[in-house]
C-alpha atoms as a PDB file:
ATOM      1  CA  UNK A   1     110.305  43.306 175.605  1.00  0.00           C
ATOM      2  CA  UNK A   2     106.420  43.478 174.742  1.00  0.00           C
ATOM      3  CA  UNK A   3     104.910  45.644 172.381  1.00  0.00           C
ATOM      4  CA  UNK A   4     101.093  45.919 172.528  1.00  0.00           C
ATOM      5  CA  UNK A   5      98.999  47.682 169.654  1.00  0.00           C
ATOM      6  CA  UNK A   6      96.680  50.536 171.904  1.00  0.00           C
ATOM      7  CA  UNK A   7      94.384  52.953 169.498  1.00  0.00           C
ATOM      8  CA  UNK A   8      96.951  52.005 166.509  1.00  0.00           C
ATOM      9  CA  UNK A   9      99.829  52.640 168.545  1.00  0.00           C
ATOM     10  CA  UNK A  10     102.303  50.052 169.335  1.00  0.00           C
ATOM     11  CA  UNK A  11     103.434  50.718 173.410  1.00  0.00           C
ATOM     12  CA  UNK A  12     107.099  48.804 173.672  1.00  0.00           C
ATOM     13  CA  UNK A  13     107.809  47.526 177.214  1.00  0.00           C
ATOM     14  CA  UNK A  14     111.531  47.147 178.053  1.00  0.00           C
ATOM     15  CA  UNK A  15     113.953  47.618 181.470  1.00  0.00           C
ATOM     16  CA  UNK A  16     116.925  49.203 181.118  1.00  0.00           C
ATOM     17  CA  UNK A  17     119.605  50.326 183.576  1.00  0.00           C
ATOM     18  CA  UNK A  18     120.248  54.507 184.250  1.00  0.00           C
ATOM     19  CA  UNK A  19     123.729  55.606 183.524  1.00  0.00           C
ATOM     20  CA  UNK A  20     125.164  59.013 183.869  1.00  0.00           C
ATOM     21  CA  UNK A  21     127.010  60.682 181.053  1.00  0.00           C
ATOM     22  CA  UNK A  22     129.554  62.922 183.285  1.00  0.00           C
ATOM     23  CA  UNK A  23     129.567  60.923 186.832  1.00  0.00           C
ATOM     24  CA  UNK A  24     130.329  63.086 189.714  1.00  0.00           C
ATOM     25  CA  UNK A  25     128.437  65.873 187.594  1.00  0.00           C
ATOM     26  CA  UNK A  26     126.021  67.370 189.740  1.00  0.00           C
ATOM     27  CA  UNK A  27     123.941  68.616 186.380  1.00  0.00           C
ATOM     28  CA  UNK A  28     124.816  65.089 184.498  1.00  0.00           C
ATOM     29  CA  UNK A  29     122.334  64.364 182.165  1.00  0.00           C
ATOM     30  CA  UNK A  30     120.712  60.898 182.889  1.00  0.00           C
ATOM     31  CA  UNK A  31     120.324  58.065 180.043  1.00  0.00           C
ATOM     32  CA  UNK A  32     118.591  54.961 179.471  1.00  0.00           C
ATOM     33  CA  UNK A  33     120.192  52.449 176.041  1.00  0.00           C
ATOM     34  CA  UNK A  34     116.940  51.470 174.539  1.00  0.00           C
ATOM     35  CA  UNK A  35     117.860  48.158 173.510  1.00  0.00           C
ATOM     36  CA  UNK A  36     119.281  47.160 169.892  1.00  0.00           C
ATOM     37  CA  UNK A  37     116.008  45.505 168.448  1.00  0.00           C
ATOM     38  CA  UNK A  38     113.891  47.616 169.692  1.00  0.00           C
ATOM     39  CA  UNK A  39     115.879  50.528 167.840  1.00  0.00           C
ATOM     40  CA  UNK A  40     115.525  48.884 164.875  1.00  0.00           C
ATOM     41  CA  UNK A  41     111.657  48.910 165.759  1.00  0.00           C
ATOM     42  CA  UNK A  42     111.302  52.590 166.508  1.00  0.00           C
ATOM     43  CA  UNK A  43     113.023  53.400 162.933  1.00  0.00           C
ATOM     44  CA  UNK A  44     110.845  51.578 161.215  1.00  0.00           C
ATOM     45  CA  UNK A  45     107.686  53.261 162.995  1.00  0.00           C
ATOM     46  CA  UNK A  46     109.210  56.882 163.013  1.00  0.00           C
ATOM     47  CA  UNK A  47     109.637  57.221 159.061  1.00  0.00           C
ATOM     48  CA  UNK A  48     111.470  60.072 157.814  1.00  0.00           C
ATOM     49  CA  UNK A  49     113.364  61.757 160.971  1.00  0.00           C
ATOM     50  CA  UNK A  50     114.606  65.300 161.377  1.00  0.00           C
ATOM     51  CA  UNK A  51     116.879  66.795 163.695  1.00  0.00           C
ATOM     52  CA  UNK A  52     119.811  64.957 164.502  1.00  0.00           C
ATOM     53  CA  UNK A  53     117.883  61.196 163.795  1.00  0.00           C
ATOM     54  CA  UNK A  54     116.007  61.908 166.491  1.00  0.00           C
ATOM     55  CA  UNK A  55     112.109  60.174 167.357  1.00  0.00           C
ATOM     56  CA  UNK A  56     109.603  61.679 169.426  1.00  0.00           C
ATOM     57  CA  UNK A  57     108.484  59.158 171.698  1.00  0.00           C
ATOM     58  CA  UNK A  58     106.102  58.837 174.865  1.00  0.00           C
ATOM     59  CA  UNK A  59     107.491  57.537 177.911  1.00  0.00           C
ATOM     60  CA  UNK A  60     106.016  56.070 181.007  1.00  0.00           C
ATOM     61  CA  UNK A  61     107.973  54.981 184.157  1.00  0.00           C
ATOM     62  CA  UNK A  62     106.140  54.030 187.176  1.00  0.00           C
ATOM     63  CA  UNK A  63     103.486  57.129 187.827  1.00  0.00           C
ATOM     64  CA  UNK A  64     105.853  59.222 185.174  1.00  0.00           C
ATOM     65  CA  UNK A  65     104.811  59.887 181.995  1.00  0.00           C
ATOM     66  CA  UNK A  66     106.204  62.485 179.566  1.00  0.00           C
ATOM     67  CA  UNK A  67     106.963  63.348 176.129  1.00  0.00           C
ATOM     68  CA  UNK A  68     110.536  63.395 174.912  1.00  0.00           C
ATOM     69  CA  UNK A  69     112.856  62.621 172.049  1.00  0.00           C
ATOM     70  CA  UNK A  70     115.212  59.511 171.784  1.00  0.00           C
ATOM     71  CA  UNK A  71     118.611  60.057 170.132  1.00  0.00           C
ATOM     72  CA  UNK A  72     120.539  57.264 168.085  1.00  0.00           C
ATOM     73  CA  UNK A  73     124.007  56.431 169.842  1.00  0.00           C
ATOM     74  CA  UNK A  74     126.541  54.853 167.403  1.00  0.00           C
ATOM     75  CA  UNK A  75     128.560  53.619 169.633  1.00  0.00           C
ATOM     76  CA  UNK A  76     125.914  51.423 171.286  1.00  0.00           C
ATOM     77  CA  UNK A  77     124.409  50.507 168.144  1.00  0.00           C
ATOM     78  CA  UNK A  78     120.658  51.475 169.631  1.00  0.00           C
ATOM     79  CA  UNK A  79     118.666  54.778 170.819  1.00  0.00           C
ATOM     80  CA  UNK A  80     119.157  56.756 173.887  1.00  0.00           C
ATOM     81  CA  UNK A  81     116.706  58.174 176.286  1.00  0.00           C
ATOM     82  CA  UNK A  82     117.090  60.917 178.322  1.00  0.00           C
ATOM     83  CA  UNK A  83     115.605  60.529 181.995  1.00  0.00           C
ATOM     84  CA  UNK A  84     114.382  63.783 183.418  1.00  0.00           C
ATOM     85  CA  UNK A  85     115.358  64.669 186.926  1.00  0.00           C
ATOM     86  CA  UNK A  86     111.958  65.565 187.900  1.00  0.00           C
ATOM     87  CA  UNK A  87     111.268  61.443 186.894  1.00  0.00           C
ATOM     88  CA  UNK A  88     114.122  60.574 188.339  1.00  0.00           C
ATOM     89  CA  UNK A  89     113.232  62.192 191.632  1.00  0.00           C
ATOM     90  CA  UNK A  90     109.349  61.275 191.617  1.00  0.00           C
ATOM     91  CA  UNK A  91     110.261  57.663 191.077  1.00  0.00           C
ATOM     92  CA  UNK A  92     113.166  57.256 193.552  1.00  0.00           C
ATOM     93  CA  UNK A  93     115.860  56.022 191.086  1.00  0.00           C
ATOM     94  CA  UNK A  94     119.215  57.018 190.369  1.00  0.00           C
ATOM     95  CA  UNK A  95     122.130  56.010 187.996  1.00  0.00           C
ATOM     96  CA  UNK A  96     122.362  52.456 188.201  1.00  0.00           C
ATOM     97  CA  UNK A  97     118.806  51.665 188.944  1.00  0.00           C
ATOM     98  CA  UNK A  98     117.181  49.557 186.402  1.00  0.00           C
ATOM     99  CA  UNK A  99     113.447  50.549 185.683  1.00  0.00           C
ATOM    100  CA  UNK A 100     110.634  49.273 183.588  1.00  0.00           C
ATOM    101  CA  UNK A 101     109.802  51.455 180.771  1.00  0.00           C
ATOM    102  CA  UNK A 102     106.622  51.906 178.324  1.00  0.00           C
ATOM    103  CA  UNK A 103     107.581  53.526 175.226  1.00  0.00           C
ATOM    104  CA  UNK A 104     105.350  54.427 172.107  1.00  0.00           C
ATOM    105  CA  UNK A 105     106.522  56.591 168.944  1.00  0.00           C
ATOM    106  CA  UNK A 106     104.695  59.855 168.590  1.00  0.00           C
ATOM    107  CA  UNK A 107     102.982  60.179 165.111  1.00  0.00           C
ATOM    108  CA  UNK A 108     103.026  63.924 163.436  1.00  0.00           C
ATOM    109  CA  UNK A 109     102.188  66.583 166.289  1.00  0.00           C
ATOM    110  CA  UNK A 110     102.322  64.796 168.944  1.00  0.00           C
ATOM    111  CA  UNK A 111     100.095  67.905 170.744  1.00  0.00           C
ATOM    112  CA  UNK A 112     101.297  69.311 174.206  1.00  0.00           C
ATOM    113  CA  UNK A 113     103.752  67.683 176.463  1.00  0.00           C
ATOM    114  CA  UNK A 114     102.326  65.659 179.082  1.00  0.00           C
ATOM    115  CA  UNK A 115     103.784  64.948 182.930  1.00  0.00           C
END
């Protein structure tokens, strides 16, 4: 895991393996487990959250970049990511696939969504 200050935002690089929330699913939503420490990271840089403890974040796989939100997941102790299926598709990878991921927090309004 790297983290790299760019323009006063700190860009985390992780891999993490896809999994599938409902396998078999043909609409299953797609996850990546942002690992523990790294969590612990991205609450610190969020601040104050709304929602339900979600952070906005900005995501790069591969070509793929996009805007999203990560959700906390008690039972893993860490954040989720959702992975799109248009990212999914573009990048050839499915559940199981392990993938490199840039991640940065979005600061206030984070503007239009990119990708």
């Amino acid at each position: 895991m790297v983290g790299a200050t760019i323009d006063g935002m700190v860009q985390h690089v992780f891999r993490a393996r896809i999994w599938e929330h409902s396998p078999g699913d043909p609409g299953s939503w797609h996850f990546l487990t942002v690992p523990a420490e790294l969590s612990e990271d991205l609450t610190l840089e969020a601040g104050p959250r709304s929602g339900f403890g979600s952070v906005r974040v900005e995501v790069s796989v591969g070509g793929s970049t996009w805007r999203t939100s990560v959700f906390p997941d008690s039972a893993a102790g860490s954040f989720v990511l959702p992975m799109k299926r248009q990212v999914r598709r573009a990048e050839n990878l499915s559940a199981g696939d392990t993938c490199e991921v840039t991640l940065e927090v979005l600061q206030g309004d984070p503007g239009p969504p990119r990708g």
